[in-house]
C-alpha atoms as a PDB file:
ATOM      1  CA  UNK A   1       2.312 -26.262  53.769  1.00  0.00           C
ATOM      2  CA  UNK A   2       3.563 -28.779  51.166  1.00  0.00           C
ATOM      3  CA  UNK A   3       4.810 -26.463  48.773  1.00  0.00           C
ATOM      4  CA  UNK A   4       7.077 -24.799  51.923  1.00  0.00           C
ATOM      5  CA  UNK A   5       8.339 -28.454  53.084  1.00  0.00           C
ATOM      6  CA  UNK A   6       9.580 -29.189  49.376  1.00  0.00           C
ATOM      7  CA  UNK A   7      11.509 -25.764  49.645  1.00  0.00           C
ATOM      8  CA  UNK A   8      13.057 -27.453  53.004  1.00  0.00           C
ATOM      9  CA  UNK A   9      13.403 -30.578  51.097  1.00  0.00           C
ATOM     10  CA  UNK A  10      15.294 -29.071  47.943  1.00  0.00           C
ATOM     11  CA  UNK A  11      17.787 -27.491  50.756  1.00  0.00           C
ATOM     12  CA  UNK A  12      19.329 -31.142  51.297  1.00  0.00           C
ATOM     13  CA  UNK A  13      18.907 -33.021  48.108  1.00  0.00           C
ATOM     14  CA  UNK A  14      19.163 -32.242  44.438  1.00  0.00           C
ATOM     15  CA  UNK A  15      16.116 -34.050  43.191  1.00  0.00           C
ATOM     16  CA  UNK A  16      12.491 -34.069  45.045  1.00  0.00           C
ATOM     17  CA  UNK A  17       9.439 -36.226  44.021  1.00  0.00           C
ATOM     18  CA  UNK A  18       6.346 -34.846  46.116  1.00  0.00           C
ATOM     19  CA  UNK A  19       4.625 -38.379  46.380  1.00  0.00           C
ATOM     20  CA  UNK A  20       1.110 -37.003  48.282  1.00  0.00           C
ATOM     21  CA  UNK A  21       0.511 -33.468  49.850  1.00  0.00           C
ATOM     22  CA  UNK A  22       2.468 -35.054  53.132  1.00  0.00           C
ATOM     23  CA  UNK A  23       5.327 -37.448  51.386  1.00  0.00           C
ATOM     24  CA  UNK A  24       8.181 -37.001  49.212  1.00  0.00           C
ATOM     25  CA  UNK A  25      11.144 -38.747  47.952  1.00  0.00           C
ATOM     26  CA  UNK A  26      14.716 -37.143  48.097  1.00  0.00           C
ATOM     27  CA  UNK A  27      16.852 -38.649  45.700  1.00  0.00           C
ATOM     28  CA  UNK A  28      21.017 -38.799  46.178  1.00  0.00           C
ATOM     29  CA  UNK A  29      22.372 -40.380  42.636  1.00  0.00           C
ATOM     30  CA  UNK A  30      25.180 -42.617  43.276  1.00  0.00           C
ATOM     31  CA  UNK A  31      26.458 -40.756  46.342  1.00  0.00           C
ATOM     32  CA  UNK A  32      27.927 -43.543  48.862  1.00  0.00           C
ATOM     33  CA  UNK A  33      30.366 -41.554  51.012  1.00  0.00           C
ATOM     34  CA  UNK A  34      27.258 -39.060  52.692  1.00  0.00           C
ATOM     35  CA  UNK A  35      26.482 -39.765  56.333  1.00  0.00           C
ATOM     36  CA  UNK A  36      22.794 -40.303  55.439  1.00  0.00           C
ATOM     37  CA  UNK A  37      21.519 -40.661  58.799  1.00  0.00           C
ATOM     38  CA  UNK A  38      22.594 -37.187  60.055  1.00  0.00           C
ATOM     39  CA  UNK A  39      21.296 -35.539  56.690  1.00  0.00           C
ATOM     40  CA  UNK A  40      17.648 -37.454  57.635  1.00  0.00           C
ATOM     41  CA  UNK A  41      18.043 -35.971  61.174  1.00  0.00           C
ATOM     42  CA  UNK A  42      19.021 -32.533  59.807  1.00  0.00           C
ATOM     43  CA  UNK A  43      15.803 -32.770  57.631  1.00  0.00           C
ATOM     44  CA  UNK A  44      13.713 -33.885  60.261  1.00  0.00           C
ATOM     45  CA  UNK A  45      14.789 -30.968  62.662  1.00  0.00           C
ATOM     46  CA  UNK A  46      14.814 -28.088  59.961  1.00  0.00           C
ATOM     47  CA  UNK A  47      11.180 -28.976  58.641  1.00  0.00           C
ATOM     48  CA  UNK A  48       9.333 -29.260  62.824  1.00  0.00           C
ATOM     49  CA  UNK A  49      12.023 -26.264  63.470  1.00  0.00           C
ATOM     50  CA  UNK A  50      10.095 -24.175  60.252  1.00  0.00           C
ATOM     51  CA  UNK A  51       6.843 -25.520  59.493  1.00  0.00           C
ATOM     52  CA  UNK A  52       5.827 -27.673  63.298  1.00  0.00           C
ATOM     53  CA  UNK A  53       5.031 -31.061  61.688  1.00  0.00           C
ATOM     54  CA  UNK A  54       6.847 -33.961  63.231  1.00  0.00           C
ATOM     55  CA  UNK A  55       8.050 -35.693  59.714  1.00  0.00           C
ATOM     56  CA  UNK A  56       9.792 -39.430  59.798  1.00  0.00           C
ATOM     57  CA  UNK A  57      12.763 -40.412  57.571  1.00  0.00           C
ATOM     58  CA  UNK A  58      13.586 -43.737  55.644  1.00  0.00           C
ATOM     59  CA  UNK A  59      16.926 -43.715  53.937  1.00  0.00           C
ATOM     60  CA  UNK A  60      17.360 -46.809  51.886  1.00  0.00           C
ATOM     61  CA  UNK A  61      18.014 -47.461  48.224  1.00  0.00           C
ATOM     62  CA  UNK A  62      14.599 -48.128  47.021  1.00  0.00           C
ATOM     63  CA  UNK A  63      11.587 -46.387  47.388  1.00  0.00           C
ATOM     64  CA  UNK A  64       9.652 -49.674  47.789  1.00  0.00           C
ATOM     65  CA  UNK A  65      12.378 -50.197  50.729  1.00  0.00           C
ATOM     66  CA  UNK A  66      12.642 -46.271  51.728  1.00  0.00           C
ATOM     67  CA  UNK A  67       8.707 -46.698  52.766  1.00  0.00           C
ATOM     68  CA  UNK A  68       9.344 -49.346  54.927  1.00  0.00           C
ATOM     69  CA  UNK A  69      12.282 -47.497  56.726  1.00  0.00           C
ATOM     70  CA  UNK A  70       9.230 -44.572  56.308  1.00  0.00           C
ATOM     71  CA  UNK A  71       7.185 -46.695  59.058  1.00  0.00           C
ATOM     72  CA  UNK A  72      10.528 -48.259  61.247  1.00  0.00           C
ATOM     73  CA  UNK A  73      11.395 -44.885  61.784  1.00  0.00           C
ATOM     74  CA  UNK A  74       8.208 -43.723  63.609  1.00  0.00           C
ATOM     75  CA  UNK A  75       9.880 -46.404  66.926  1.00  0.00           C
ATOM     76  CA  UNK A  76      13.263 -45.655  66.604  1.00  0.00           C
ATOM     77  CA  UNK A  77      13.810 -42.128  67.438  1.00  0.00           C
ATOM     78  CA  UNK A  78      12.100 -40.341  64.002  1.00  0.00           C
ATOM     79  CA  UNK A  79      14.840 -41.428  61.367  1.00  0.00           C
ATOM     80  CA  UNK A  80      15.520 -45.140  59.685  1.00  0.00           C
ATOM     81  CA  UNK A  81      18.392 -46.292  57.643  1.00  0.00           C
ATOM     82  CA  UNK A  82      18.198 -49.148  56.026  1.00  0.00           C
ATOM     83  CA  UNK A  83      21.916 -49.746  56.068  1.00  0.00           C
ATOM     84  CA  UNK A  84      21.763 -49.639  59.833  1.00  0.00           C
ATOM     85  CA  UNK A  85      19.396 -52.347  60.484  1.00  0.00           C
ATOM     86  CA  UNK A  86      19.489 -56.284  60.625  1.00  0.00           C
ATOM     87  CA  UNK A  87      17.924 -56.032  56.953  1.00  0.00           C
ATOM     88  CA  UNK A  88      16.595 -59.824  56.922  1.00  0.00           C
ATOM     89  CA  UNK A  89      15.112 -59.657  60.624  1.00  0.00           C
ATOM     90  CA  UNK A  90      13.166 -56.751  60.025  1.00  0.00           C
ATOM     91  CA  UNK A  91      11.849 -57.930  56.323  1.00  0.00           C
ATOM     92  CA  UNK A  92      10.949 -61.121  58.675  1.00  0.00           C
ATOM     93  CA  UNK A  93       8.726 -59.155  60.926  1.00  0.00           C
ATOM     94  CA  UNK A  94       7.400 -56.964  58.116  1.00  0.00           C
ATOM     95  CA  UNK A  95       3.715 -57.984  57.177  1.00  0.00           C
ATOM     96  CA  UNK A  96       3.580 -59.021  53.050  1.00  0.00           C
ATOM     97  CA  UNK A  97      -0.177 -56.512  53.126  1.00  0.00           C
ATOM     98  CA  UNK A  98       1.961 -53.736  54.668  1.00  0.00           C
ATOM     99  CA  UNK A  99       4.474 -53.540  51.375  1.00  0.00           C
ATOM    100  CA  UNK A 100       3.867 -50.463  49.267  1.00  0.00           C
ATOM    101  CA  UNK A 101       1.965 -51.449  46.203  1.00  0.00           C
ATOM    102  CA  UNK A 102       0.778 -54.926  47.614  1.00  0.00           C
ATOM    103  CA  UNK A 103      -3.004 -54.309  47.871  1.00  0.00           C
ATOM    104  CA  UNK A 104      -5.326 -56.753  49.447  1.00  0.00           C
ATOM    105  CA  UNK A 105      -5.530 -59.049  46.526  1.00  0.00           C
ATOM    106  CA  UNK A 106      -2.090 -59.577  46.198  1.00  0.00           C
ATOM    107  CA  UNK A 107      -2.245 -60.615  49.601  1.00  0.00           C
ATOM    108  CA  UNK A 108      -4.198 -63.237  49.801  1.00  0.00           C
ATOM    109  CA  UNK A 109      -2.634 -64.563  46.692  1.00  0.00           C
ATOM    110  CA  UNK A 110       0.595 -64.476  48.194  1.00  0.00           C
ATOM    111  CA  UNK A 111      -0.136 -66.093  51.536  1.00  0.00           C
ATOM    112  CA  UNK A 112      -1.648 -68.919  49.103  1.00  0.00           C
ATOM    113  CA  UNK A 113       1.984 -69.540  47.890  1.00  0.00           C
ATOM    114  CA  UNK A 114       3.361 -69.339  51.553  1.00  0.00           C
ATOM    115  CA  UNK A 115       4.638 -65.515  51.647  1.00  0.00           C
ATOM    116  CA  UNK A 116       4.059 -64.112  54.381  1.00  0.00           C
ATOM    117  CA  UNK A 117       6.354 -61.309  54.768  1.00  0.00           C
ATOM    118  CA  UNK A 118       8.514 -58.742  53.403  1.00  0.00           C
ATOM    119  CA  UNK A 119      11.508 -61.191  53.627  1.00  0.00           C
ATOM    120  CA  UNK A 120       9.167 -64.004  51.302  1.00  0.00           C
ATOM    121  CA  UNK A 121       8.244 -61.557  49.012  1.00  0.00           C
ATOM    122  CA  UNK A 122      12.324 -60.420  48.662  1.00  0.00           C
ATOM    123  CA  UNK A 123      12.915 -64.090  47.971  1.00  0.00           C
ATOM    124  CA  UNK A 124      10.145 -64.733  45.849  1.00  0.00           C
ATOM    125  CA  UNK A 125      11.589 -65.796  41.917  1.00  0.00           C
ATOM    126  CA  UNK A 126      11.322 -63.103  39.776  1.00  0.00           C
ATOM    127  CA  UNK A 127      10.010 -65.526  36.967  1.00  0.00           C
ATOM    128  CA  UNK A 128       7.023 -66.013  39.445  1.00  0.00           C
ATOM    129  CA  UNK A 129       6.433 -62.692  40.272  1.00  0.00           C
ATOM    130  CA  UNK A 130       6.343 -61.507  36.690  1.00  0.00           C
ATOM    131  CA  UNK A 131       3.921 -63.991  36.514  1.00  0.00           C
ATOM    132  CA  UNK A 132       1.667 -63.961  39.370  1.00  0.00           C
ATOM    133  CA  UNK A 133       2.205 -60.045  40.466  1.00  0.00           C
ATOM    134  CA  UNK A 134       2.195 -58.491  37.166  1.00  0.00           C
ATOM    135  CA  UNK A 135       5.370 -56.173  36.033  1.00  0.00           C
ATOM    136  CA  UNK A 136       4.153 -54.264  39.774  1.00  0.00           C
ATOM    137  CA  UNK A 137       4.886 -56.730  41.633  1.00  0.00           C
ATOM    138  CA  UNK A 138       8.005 -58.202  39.932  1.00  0.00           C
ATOM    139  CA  UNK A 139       9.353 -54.753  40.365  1.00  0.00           C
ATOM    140  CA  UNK A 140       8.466 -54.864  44.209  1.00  0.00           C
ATOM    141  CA  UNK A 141      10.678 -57.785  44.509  1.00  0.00           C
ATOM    142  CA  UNK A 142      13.587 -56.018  42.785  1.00  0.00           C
ATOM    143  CA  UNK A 143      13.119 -53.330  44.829  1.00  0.00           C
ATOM    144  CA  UNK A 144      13.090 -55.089  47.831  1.00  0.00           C
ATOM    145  CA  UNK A 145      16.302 -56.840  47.154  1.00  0.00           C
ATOM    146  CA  UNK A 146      18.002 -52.566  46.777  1.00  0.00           C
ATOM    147  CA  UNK A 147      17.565 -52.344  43.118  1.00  0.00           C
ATOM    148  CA  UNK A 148      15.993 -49.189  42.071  1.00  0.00           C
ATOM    149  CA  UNK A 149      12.991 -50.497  39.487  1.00  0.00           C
ATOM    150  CA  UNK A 150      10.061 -47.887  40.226  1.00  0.00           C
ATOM    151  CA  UNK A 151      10.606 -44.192  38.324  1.00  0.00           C
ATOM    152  CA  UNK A 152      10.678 -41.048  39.130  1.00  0.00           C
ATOM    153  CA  UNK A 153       7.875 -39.631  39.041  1.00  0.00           C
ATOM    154  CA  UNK A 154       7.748 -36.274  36.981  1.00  0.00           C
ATOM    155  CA  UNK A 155       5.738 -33.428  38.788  1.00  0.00           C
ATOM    156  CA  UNK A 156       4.856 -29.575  37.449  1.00  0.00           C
ATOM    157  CA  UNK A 157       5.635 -27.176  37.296  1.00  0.00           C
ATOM    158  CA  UNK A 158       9.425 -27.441  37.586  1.00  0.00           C
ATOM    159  CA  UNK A 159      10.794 -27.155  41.011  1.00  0.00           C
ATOM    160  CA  UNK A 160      14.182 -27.317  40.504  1.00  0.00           C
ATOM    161  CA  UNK A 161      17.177 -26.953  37.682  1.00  0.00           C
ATOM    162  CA  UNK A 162      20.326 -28.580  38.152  1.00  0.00           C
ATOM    163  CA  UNK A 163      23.347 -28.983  35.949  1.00  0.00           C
ATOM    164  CA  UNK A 164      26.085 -31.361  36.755  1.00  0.00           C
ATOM    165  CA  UNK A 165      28.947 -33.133  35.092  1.00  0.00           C
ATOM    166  CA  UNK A 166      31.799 -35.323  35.752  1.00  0.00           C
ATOM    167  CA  UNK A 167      35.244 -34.185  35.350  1.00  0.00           C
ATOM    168  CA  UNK A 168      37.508 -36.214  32.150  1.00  0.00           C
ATOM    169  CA  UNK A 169      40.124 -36.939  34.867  1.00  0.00           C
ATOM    170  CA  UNK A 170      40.385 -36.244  38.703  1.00  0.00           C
ATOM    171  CA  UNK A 171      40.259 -32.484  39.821  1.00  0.00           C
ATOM    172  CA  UNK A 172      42.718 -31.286  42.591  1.00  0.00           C
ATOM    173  CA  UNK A 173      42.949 -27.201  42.528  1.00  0.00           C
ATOM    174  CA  UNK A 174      40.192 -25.322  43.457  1.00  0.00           C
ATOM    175  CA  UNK A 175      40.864 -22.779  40.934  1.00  0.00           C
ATOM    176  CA  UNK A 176      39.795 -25.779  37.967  1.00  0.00           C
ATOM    177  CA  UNK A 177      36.574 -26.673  40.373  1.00  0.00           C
ATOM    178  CA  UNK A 178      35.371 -22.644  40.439  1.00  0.00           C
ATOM    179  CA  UNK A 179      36.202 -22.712  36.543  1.00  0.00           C
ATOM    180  CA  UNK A 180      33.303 -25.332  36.106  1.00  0.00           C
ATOM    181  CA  UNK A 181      30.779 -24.514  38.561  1.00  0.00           C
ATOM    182  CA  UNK A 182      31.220 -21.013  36.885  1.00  0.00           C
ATOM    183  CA  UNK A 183      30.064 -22.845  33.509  1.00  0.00           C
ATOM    184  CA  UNK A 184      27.735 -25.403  34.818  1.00  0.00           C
ATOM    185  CA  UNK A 185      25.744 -22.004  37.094  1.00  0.00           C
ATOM    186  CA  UNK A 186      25.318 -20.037  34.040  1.00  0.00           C
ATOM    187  CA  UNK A 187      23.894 -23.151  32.029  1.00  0.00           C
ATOM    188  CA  UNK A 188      21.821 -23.508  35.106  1.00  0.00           C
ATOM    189  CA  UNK A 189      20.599 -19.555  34.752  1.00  0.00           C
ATOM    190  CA  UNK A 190      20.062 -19.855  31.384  1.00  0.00           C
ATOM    191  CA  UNK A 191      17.435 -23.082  31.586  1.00  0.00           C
ATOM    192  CA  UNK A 192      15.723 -20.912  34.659  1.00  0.00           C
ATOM    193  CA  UNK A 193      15.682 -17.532  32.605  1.00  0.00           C
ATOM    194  CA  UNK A 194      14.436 -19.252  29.303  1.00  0.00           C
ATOM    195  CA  UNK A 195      11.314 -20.405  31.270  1.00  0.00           C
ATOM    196  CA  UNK A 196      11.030 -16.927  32.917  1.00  0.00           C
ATOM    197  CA  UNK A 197      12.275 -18.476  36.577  1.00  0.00           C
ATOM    198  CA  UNK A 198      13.867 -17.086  39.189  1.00  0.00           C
ATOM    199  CA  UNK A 199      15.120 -18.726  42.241  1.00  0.00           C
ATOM    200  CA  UNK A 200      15.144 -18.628  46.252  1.00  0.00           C
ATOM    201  CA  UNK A 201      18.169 -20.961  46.925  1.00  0.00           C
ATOM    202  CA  UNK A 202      21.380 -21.764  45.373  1.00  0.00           C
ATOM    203  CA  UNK A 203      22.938 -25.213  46.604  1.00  0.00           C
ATOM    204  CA  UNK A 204      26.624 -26.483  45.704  1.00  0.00           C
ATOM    205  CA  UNK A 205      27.462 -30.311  45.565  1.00  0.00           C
ATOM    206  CA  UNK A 206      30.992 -31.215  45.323  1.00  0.00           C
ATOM    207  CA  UNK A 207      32.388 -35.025  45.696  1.00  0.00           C
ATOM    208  CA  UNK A 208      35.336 -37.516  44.726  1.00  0.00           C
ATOM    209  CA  UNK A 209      34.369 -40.955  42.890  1.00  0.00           C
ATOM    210  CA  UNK A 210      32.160 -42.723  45.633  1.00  0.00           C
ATOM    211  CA  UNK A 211      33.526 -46.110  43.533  1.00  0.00           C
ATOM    212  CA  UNK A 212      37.158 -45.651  44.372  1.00  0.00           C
ATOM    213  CA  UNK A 213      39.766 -46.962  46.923  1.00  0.00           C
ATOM    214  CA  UNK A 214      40.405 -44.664  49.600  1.00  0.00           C
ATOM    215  CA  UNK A 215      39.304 -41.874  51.110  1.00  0.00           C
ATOM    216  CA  UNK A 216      36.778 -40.596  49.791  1.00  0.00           C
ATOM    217  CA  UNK A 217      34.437 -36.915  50.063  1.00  0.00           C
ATOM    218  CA  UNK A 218      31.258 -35.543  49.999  1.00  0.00           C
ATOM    219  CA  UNK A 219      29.286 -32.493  50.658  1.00  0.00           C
ATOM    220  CA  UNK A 220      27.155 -29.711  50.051  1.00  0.00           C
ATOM    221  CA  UNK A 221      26.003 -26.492  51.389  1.00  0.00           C
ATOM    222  CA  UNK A 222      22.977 -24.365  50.084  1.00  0.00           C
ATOM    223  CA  UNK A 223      22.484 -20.689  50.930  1.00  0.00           C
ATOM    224  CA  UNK A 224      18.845 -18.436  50.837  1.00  0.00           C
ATOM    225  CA  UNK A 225      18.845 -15.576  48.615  1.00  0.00           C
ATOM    226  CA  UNK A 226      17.527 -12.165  49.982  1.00  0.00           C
ATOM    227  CA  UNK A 227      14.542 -12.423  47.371  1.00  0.00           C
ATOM    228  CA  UNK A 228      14.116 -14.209  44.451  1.00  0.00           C
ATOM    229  CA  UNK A 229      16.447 -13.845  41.750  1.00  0.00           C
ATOM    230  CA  UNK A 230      17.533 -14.829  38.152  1.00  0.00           C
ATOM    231  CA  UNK A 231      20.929 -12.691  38.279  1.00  0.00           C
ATOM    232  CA  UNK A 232      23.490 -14.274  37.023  1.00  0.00           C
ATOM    233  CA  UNK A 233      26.429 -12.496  38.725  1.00  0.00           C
ATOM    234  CA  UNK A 234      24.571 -12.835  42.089  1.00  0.00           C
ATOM    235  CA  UNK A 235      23.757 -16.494  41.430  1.00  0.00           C
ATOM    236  CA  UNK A 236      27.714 -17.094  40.784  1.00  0.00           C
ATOM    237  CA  UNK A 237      29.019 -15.469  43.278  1.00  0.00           C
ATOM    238  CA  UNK A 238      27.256 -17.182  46.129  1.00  0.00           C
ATOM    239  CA  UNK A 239      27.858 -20.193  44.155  1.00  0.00           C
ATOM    240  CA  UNK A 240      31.211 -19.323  44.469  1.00  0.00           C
ATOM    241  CA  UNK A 241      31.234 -18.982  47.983  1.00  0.00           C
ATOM    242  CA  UNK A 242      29.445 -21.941  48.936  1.00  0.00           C
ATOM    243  CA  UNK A 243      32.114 -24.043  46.714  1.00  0.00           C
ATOM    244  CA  UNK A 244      34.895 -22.238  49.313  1.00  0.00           C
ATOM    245  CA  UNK A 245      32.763 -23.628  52.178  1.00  0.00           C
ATOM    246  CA  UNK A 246      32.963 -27.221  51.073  1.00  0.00           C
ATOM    247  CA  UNK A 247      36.146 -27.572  48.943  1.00  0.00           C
ATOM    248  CA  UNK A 248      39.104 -29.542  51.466  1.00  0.00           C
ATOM    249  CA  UNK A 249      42.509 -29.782  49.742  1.00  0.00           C
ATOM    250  CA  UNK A 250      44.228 -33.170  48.408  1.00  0.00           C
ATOM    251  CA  UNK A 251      41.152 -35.221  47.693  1.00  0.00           C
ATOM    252  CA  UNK A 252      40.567 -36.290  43.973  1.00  0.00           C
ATOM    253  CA  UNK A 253      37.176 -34.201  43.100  1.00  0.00           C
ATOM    254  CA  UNK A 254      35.256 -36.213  39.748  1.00  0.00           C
ATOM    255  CA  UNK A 255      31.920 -33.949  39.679  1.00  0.00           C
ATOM    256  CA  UNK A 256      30.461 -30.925  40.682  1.00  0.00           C
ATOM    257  CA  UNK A 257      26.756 -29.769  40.479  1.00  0.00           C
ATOM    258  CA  UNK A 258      24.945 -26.464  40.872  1.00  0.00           C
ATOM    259  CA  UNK A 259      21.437 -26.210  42.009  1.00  0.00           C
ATOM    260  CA  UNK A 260      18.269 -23.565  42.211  1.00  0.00           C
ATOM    261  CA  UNK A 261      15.416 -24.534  43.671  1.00  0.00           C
ATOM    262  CA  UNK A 262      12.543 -22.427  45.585  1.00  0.00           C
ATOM    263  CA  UNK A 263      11.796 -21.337  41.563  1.00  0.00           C
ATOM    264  CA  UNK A 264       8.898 -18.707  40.880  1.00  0.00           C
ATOM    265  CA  UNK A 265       7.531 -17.559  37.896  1.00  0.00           C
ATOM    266  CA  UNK A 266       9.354 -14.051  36.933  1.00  0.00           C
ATOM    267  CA  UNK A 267      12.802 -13.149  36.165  1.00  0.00           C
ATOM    268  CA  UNK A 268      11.854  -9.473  37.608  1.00  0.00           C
ATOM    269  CA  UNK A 269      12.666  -9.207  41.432  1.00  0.00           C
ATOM    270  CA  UNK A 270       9.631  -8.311  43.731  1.00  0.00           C
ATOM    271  CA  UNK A 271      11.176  -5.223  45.729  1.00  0.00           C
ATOM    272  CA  UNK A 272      10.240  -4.854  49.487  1.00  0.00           C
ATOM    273  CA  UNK A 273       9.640  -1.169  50.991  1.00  0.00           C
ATOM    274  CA  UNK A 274      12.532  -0.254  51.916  1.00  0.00           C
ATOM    275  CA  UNK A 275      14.576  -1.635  48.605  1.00  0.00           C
ATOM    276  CA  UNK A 276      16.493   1.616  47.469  1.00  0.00           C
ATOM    277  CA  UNK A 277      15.162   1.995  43.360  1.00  0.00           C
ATOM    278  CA  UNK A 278      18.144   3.269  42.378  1.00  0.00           C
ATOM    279  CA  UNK A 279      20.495   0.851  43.908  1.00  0.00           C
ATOM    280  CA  UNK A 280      22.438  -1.212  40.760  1.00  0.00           C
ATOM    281  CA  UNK A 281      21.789  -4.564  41.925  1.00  0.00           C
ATOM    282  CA  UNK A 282      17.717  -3.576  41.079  1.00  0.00           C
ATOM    283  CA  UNK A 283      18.786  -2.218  37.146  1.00  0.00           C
ATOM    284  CA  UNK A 284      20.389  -5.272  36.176  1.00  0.00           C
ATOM    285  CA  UNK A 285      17.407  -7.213  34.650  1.00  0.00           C
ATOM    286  CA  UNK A 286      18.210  -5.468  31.239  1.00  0.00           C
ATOM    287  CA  UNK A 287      21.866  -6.520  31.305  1.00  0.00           C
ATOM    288  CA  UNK A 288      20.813  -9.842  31.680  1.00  0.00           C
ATOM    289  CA  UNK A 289      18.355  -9.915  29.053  1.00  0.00           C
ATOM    290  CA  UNK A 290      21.202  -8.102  27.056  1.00  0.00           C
ATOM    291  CA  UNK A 291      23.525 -11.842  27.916  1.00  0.00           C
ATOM    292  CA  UNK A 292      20.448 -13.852  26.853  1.00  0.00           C
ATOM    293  CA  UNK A 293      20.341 -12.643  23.754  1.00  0.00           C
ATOM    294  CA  UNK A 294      24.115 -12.441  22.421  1.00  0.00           C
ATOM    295  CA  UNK A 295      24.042 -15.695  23.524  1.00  0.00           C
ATOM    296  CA  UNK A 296      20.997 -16.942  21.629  1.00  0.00           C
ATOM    297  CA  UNK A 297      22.220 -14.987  18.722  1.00  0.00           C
ATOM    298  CA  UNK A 298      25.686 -16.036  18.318  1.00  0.00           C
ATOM    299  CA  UNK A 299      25.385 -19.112  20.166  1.00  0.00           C
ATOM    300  CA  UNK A 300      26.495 -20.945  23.766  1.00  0.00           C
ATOM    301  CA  UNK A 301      29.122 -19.725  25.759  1.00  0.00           C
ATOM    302  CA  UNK A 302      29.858 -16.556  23.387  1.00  0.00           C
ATOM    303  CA  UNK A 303      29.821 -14.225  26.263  1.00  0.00           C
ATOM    304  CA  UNK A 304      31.047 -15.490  30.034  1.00  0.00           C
ATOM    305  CA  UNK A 305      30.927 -14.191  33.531  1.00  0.00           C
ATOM    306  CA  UNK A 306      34.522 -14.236  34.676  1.00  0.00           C
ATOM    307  CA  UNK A 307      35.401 -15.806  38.213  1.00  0.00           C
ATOM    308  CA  UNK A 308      35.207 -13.633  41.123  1.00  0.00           C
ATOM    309  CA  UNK A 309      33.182 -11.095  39.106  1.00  0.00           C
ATOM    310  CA  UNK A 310      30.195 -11.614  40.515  1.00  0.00           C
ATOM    311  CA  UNK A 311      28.490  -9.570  42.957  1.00  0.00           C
ATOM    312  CA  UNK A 312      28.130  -9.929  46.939  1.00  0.00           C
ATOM    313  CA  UNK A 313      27.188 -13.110  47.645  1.00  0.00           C
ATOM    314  CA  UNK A 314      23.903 -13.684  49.679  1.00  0.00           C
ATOM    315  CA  UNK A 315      24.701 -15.108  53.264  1.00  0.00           C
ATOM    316  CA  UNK A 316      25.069 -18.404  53.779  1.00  0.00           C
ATOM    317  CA  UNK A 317      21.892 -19.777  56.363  1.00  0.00           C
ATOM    318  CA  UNK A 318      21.545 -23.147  55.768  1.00  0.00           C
ATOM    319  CA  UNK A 319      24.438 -25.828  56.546  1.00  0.00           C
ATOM    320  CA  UNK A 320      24.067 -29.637  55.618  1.00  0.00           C
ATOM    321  CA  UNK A 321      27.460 -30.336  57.300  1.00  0.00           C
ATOM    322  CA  UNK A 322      29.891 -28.834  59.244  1.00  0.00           C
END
């Protein structure tokens, strides 16, 4: 049931830590213009609507203080951001043995020095935490205070592959945007194919410079292929139309960022019963393999798919926003 949730999971956010067989961590780099609270309710809905288990969401910018959002949320309606919340108050009322990472020890050391809560341990001195806590605990404290000091924690086999980059100067024209998510999808095929991946969803991220004055945009929308696949021209094109879904004139764009998650082992499509053999999109496996290897031969980028070449995009059945 884990593995199915992460799928879910993967839908909304381009990087996924499974933590235990029921918790993960969804990851948004840098992204300060989403509305974080309906993408936790969206999650929470899609995974009872698919799977039946009642999940809870913590949004925060730590995963020390995501955790503790984790357990808020379970009394206020299933979903907790942190930005939402008297931050102080609640550290206040939040027990120093209940802190991820703060075992029983810890504890009682700590309530020797007078901490009793989350909100002591956020003002404890770093100096004394290094000291007393070990580099665990000092990074606890930083944690608590919304700076990100506890990694990622890699997991196999690969769940996802993403490629992303940020334009040179601000992007206005759609055309320039499909250009780039054209070139950023096929470097995204080609780490899948070279590890003999296919995938189950293709999911489109488009934003301005979260760091600038003004007005600023983000979104995404991911789609569910009709079975897995490691076709290029397939994987562009719904690319492609996902990008049209998002894309809103007059805003200054600064990244895009293609990504395929659901991956399987096998860059050969498993055909249902009534699949018709002789149907092209089913004989296309040697054209790609024909694409890997000019490319490997004569190096990157030697051969392209063009824009709007690509075949008939899968339909669109999953929506972050409207």
């Amino acid at each position: 049931m884990s593995a199915r949730m992460n799928i879910i999971y993967h839908r909304y956010a381009p990087d996924v830590e499974t933590y235990s067989i029921d918790e993960s961590f969804l990851f948004y780099p840098d992204w300060k213009n989403g509305n974080y609270t309906e993408i936790g309710h969206q999650i929470k809905e899609s995974v009872y609507m698919e799977t039946g288990i009642p999940v809870a969401v913590g949004i925060a910018p730590s995963k020390t203080l995501a955790k503790l959002c984790n357990k808020l949320a379970k009394t206020k309606g299933g979903v907790c951001d942190w930005q939402t919340l008297n931050q102080d108050e609640e550290l206040s009322k939040y027990p120093v043995g209940d802190i991820w990472s703060i075992g029983s020890a810890k504890t009682a050391a700590l309530k020797r020095q007078g901490i009793h809560n989350a909100l002591d341990l956020k003002n404890y001195p770093l100096h004394k935490a290094k000291k007393h806590l070990t580099i665990t605990g000092f990074r606890t404290v930083r944690e608590l205070n919304g700076i990100q000091a506890i990694d990622k924690i890699d997991t196999s086999p690969r769940q996802t592959v993403a490629v992303s980059r940020s334009f040179q100067s601000p992007v206005y024209e759609l055309e320039q945007i499909q250009t780039a998510l054209a070139e950023y999808t096929q470097e995204a095929v080609k780490r899948m194919r070279e590890e003999n991946l296919s995938c189950h969803y293709v999911s489109v991220y488009l934003m301005t410079n979260a760091w600038a004055q003004g007005d600023q945009y983000f979104n995404q929308r991911s789609a569910e292929l009709p079975r897995l696949s490691a076709n290029l021209a397939e994987i562009t094109a719904t690319a492609n139309e996902l990008l049209k879904t998002i894309y809103r004139p007059n805003y200054k764009y600064r990244k895009v960022m293609i990504c395929l998650s659901g991956l399987s082992n096998s860059t050969t499509p498993q055909l249902d019963l009534f699949d018709d053999l002789y149907n092209p999109n089913n004989r296309q496996e040697p054209l790609m393999q024909a694409f890997d290897h000019i490319n490997q031969r004569y190096g990157r980028g030697t051969i392209k798919l063009a824009v709007g070449l690509g075949q008939k995009p899968a339909k669109v059945s999953i929506t972050l926003f409207s």
